[in-house]
C-alpha atoms as a PDB file:
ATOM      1  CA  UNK A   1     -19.601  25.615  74.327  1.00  0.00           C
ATOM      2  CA  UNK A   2     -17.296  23.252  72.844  1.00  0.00           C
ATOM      3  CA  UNK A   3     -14.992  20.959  74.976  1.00  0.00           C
ATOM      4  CA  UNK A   4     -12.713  19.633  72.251  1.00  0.00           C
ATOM      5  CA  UNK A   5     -12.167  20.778  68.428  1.00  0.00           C
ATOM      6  CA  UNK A   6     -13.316  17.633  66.806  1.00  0.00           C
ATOM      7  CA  UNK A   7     -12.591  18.562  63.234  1.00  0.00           C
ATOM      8  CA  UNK A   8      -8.709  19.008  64.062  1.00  0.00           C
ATOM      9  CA  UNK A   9      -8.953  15.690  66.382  1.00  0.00           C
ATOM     10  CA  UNK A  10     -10.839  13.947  63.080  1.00  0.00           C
ATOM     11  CA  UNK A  11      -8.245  15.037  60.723  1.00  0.00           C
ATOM     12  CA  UNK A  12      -5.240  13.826  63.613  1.00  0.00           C
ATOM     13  CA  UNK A  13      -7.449  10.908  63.734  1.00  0.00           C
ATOM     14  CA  UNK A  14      -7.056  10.128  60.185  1.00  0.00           C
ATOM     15  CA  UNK A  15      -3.523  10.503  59.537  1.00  0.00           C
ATOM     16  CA  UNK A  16      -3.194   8.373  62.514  1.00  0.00           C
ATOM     17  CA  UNK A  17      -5.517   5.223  60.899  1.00  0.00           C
ATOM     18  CA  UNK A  18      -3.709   6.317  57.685  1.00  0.00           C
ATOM     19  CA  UNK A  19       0.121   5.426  59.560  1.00  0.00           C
ATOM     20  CA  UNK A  20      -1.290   2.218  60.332  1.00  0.00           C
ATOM     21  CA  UNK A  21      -2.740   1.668  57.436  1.00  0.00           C
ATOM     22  CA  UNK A  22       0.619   1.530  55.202  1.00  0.00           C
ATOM     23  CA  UNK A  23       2.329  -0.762  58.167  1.00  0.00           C
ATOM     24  CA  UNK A  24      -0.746  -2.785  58.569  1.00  0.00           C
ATOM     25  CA  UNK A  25      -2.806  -2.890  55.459  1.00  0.00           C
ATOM     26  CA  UNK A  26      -4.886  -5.751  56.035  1.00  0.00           C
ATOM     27  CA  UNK A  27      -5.850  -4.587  59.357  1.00  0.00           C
ATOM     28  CA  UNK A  28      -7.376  -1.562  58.070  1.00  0.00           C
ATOM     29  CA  UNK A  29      -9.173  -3.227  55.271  1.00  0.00           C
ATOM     30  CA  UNK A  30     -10.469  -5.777  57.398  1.00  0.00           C
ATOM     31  CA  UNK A  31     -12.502  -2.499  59.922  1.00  0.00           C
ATOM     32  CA  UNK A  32     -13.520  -0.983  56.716  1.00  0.00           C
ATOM     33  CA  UNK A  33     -14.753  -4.270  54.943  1.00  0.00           C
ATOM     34  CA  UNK A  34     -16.683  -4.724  58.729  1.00  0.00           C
ATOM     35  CA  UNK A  35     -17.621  -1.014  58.592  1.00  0.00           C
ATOM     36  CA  UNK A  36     -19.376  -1.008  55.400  1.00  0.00           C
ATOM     37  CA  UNK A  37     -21.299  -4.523  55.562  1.00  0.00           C
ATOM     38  CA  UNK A  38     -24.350  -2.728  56.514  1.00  0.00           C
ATOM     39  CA  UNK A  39     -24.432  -0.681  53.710  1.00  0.00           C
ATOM     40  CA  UNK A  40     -24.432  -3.598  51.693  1.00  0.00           C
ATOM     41  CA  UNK A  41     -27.493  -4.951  52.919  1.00  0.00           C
ATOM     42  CA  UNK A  42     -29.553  -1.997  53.845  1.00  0.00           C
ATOM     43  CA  UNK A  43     -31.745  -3.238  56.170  1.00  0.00           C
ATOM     44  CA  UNK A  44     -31.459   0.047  58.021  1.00  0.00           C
ATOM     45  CA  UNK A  45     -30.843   3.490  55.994  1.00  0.00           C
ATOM     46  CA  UNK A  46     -27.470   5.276  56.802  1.00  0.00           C
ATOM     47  CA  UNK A  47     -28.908   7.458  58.799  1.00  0.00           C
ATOM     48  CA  UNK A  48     -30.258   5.310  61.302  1.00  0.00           C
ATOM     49  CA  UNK A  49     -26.625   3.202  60.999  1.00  0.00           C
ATOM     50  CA  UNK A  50     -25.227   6.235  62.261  1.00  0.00           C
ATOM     51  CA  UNK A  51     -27.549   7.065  65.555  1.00  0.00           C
ATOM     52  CA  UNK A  52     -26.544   3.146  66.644  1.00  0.00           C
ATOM     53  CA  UNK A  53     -22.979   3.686  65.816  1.00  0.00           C
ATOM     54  CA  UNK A  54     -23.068   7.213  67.871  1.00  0.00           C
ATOM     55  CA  UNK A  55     -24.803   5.568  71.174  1.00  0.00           C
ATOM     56  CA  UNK A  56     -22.270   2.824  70.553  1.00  0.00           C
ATOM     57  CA  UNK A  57     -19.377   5.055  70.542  1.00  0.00           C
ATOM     58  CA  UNK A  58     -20.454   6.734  73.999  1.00  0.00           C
ATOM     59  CA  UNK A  59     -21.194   3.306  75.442  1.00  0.00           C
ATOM     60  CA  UNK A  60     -17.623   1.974  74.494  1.00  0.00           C
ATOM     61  CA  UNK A  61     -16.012   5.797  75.382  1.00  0.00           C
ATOM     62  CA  UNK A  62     -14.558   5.837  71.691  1.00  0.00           C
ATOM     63  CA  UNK A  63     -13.536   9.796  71.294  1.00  0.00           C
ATOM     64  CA  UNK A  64     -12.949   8.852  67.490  1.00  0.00           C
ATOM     65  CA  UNK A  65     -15.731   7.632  66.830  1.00  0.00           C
ATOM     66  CA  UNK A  66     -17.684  10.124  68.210  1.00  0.00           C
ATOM     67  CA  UNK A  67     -15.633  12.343  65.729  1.00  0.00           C
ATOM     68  CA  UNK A  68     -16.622  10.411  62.864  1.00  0.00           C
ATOM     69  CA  UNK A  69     -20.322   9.151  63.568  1.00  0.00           C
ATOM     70  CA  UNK A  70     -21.378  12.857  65.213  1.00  0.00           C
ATOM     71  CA  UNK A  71     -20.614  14.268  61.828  1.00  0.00           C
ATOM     72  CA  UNK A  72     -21.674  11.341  59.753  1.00  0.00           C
ATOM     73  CA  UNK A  73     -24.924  11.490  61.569  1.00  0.00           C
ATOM     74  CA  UNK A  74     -25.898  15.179  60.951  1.00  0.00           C
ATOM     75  CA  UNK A  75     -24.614  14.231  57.355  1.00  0.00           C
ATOM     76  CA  UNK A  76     -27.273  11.942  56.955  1.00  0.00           C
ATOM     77  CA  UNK A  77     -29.809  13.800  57.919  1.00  0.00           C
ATOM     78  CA  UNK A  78     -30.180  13.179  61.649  1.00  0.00           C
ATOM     79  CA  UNK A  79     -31.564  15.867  64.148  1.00  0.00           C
ATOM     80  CA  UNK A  80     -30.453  16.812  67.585  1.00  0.00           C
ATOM     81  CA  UNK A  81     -33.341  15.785  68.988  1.00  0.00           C
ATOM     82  CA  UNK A  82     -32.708  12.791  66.959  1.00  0.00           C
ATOM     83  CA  UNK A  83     -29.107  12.261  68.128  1.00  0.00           C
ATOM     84  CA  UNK A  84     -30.022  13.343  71.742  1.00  0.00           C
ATOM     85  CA  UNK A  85     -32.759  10.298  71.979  1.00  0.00           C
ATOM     86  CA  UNK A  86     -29.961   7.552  70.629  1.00  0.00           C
ATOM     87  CA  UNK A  87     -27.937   9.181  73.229  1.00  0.00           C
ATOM     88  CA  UNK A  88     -30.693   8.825  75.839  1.00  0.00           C
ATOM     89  CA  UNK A  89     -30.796   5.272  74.856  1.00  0.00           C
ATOM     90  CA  UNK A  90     -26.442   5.182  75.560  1.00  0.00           C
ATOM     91  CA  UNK A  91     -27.562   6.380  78.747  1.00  0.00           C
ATOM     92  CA  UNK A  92     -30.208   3.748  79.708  1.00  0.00           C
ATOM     93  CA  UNK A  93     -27.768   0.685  78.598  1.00  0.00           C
ATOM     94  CA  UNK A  94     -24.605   1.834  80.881  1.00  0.00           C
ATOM     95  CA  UNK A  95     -27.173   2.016  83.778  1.00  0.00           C
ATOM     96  CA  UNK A  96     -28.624  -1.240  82.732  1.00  0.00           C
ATOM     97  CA  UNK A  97     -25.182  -2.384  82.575  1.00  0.00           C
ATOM     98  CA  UNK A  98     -24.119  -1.224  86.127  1.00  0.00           C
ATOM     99  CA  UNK A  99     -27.761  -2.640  87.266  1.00  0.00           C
ATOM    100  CA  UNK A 100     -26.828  -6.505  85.805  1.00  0.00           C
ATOM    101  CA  UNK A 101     -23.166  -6.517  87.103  1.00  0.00           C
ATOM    102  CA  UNK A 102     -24.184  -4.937  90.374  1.00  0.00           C
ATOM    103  CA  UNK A 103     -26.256  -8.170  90.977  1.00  0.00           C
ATOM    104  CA  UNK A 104     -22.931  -9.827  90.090  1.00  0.00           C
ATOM    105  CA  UNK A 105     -21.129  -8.521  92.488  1.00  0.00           C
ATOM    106  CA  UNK A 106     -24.117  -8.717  95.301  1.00  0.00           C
ATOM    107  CA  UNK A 107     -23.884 -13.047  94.212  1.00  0.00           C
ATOM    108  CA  UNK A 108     -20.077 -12.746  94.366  1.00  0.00           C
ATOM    109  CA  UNK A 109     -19.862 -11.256  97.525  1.00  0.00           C
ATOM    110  CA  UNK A 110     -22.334 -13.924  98.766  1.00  0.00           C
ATOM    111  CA  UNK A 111     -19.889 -16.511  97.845  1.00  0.00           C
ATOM    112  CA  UNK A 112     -17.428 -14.419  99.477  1.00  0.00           C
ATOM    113  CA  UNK A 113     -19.268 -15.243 102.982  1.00  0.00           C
ATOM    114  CA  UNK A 114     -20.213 -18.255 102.610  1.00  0.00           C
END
């Protein structure tokens, strides 16, 4: 089951960046000079770039990313099982999230009281 078609969303996607690209040209340069730094160092291999960038893209609820990393992932190599653990890891850090700011709000509705 498939809730979106991702390869016509990544190609919409794409044209999309590429519109801003010719009114914005230094804009675009700028994500892809960011976007590619790690490759420059390679600390990490690509493959493991892309399982950080997926969880990242669920954690910040970036559909186009998704898109891109999903595909770049299995590109590189990376199994479902693979994929499904970064995700697990996605997972854990919006509930640890929603743990931290709960105390927040629990110390800023003591202020509220008081």
């Amino acid at each position: 089951m498939s809730m979106m078609d991702w390869d016509a969303y990544r190609k919409q996607l794409m044209a999309g960046i590429g519109d801003l690209k010719q009114l914005s040209p230094d804009t675009v340069a700028g994500y892809m000079t960011a976007s590619g730094a790690g490759a420059k160092t390679n600390h990490l291999d690509a493959k493991t770039r892309e399982l950080i960038s997926l969880a990242v893209a669920v954690t910040t609820r970036c559909d186009g990313c998704i898109a891109v990393h999903s595909q770049q992932a299995v590109k590189h190599g990376a199994t479902r099982e693979e994929i499904a653990e970064a995700l697990g890891v996605a997972v854990a850090m919006n509930a640890g999230a929603a743990l931290v700011y709960s105390a927040r709000a629990l110390d800023a509705v003591g202020k509220a009281d008081g």
